[in-house]
N, C-alpha and C. Protein backbone atom coordinates (compact mmCIF):
# COMPACT_ATOMS: atom_id res chain seq x y z
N UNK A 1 -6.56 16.64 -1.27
CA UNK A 1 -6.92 16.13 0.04
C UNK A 1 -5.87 16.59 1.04
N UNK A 2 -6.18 16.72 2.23
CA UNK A 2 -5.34 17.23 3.34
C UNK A 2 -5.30 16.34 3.82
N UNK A 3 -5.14 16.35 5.42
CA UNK A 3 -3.76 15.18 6.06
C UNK A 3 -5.15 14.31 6.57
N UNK A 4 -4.77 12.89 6.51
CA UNK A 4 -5.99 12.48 6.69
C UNK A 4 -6.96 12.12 8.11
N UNK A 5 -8.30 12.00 8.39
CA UNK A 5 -8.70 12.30 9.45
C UNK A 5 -8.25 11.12 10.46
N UNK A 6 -8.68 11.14 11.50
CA UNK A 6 -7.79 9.91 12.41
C UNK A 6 -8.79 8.99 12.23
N UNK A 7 -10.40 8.72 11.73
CA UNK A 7 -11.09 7.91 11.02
C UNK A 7 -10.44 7.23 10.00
N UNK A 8 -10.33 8.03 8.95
CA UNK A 8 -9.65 7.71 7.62
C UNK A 8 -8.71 6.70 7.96
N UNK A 9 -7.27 7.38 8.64
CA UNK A 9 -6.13 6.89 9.08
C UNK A 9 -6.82 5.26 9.68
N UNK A 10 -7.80 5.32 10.52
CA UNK A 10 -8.00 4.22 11.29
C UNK A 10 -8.93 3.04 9.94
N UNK A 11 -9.29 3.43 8.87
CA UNK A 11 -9.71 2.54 8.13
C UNK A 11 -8.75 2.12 7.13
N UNK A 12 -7.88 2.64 6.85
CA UNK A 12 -7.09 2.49 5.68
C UNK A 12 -6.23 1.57 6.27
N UNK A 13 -5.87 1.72 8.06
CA UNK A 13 -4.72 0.91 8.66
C UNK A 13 -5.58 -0.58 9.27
N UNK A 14 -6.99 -0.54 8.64
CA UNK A 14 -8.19 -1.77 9.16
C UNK A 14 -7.49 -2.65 7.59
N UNK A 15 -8.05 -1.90 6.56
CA UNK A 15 -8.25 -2.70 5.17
C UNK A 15 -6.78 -3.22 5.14
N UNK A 16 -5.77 -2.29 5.45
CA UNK A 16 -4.44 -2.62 5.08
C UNK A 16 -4.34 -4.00 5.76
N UNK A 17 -4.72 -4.83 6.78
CA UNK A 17 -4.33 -5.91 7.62
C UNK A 17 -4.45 -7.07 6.54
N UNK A 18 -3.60 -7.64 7.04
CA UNK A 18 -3.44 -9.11 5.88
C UNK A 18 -3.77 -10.82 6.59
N UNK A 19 -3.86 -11.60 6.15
CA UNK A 19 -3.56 -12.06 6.63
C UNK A 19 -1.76 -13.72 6.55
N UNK A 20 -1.06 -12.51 5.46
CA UNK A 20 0.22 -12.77 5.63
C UNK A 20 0.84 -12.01 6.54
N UNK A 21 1.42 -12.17 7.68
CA UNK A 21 2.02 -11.30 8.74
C UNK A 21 3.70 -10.79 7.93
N UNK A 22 4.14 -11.09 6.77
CA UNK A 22 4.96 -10.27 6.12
C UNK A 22 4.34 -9.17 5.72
N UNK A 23 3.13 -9.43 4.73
CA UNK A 23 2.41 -8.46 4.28
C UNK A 23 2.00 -6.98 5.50
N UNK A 24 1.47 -7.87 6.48
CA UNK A 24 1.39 -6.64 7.69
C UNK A 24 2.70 -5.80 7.96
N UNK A 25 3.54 -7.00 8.12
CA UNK A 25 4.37 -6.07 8.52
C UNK A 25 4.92 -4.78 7.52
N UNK A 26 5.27 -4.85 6.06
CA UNK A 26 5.69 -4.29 5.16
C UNK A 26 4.92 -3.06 5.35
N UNK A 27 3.61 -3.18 5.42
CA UNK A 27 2.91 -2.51 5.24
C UNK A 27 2.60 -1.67 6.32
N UNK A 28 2.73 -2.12 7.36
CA UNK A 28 2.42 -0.87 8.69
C UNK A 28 3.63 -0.17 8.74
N UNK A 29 4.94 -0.89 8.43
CA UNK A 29 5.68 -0.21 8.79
C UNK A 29 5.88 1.14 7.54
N UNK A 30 5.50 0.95 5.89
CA UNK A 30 5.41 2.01 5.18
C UNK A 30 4.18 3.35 5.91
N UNK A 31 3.02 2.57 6.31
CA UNK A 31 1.93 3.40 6.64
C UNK A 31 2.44 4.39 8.41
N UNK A 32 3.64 3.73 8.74
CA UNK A 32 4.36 3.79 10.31
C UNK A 32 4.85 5.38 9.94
N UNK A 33 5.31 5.22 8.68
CA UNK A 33 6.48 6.62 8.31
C UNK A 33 5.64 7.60 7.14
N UNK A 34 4.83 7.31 6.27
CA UNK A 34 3.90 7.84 5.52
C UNK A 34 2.36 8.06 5.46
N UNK A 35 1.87 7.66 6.49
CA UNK A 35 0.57 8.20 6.32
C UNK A 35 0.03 9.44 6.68
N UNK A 36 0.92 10.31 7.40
CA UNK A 36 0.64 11.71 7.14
C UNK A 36 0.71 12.12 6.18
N UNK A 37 0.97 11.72 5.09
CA UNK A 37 1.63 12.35 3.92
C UNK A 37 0.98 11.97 2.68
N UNK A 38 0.28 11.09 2.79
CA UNK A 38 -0.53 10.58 1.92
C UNK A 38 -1.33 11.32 0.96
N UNK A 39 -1.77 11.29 -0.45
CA UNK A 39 -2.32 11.87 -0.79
C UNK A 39 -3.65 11.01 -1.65
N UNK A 40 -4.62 11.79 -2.09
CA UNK A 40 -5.82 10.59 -2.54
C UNK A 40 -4.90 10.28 -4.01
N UNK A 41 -3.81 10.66 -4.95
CA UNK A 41 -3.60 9.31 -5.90
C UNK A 41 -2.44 8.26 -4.65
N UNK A 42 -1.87 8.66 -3.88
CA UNK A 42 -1.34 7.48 -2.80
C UNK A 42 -2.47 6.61 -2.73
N UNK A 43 -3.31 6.88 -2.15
CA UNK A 43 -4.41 5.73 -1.23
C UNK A 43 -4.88 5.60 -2.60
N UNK A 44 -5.40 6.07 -3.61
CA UNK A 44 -5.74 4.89 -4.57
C UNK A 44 -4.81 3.83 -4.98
N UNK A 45 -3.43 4.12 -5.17
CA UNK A 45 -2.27 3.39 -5.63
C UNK A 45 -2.24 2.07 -4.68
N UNK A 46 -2.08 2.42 -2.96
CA UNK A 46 -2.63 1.77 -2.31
C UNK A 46 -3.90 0.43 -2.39
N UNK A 47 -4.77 1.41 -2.75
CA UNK A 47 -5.90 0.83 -2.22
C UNK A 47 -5.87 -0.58 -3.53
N UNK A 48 -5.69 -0.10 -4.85
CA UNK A 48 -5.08 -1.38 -5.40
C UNK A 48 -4.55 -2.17 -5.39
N UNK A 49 -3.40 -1.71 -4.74
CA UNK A 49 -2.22 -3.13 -4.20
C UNK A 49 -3.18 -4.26 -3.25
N UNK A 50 -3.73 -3.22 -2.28
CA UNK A 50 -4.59 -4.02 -1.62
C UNK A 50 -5.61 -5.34 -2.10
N UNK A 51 -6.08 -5.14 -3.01
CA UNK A 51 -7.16 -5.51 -3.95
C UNK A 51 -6.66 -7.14 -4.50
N UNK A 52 -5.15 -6.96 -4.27
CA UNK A 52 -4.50 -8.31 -4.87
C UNK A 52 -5.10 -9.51 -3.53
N UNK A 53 -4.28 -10.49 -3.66
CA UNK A 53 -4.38 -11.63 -2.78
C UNK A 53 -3.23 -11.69 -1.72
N UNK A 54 -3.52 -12.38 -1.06
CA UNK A 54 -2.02 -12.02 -0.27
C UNK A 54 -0.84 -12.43 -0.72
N UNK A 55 -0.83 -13.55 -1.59
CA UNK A 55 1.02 -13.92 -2.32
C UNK A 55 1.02 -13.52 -2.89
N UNK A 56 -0.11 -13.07 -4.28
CA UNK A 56 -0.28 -12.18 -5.20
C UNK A 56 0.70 -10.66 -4.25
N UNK A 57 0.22 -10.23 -3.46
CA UNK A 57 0.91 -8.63 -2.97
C UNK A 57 2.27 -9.11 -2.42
N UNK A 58 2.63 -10.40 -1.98
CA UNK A 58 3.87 -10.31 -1.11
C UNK A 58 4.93 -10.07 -2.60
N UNK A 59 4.13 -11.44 -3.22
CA UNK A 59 5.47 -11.21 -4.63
C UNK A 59 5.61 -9.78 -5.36
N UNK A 60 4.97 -8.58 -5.06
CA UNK A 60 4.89 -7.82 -5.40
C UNK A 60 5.79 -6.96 -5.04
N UNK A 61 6.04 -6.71 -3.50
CA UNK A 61 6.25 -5.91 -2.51
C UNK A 61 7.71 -6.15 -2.07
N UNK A 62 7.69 -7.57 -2.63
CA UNK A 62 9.36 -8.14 -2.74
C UNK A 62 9.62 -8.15 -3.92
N UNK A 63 9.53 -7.30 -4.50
CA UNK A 63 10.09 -7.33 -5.96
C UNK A 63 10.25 -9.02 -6.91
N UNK A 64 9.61 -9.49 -6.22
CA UNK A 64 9.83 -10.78 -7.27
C UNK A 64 9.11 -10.43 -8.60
N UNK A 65 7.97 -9.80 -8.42
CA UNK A 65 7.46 -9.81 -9.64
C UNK A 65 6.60 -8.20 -9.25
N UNK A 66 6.12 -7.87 -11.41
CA UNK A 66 6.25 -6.47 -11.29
C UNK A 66 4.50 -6.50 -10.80
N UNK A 67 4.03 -5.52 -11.15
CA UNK A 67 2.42 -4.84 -11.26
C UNK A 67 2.22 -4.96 -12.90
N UNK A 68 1.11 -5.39 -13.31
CA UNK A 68 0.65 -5.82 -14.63
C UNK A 68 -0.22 -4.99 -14.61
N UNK A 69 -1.05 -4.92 -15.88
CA UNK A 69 -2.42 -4.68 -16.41
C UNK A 69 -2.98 -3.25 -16.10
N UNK A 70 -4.10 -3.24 -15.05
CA UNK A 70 -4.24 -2.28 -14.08
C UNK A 70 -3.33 -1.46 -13.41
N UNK A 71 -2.95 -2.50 -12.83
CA UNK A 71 -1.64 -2.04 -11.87
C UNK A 71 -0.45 -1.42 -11.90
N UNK A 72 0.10 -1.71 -13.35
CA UNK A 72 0.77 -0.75 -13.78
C UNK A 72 0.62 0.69 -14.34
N UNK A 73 0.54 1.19 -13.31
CA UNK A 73 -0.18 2.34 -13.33
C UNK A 73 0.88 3.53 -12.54
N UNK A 74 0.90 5.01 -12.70
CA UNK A 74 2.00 6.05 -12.08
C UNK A 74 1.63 5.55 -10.80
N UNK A 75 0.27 5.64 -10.30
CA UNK A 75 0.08 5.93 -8.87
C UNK A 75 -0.09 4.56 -7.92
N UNK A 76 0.30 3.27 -8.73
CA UNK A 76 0.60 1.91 -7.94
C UNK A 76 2.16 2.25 -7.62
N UNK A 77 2.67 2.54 -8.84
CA UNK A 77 3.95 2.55 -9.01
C UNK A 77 4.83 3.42 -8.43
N UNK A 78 4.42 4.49 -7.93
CA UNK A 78 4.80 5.12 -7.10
C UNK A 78 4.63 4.78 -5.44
N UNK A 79 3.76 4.48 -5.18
CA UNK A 79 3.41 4.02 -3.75
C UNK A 79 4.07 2.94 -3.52
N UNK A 80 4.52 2.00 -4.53
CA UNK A 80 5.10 0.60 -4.51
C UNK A 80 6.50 1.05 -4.07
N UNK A 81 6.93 1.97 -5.00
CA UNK A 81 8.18 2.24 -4.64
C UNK A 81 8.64 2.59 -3.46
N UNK A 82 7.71 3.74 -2.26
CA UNK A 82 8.13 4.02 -1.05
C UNK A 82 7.70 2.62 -0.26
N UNK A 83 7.18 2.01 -0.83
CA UNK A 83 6.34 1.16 0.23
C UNK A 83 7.96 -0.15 0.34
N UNK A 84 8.53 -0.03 -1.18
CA UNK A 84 9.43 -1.26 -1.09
C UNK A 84 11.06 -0.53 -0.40
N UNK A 85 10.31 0.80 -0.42
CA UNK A 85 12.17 1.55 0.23
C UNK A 85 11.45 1.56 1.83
N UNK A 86 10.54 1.24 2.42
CA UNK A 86 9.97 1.96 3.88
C UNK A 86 10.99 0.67 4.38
């Protein structure tokens, strides 16, 4: 996949909204510095994290606790990682 369209960009930065305003914030500000760069295993890695609940993702994103099951997966685990250094 190439750089993504300003559609794309504008849905991925819709789904991403939370309604924990930590969660937003964490998260726009990773998508602030990386979403040019994104690639489709990113936005799937993404699009999982998403999929959680919102304390379910905060405890995530703050390292309190890891990614299980599914989730532990290269391409959560990678996205987690820029997302917890952004």
């Amino acid at each position: 996949m190439g750089e993504l369209t300003k559609l794309e960009r504008t849905r991925l930065r819709w789904r991403s909204r939370r309604g924990l305003l930590e969660n937003d914030l964490i998260i726009t500000r990773f998508l602030d510095l990386y979403e040019h760069e994104l690639t489709d295993r990113d936005i799937d890695g993404l699009v999982k994290l998403l999929a959680l609940g919102d304390n379910d993702l905060l405890q995530i994103l703050l390292s309190r606790s890891e990614p299980e099951g599914e989730l532990d997966s290269a391409e959560v685990l990678d996205v987690l990682k820029r997302i917890r250094a952004a």
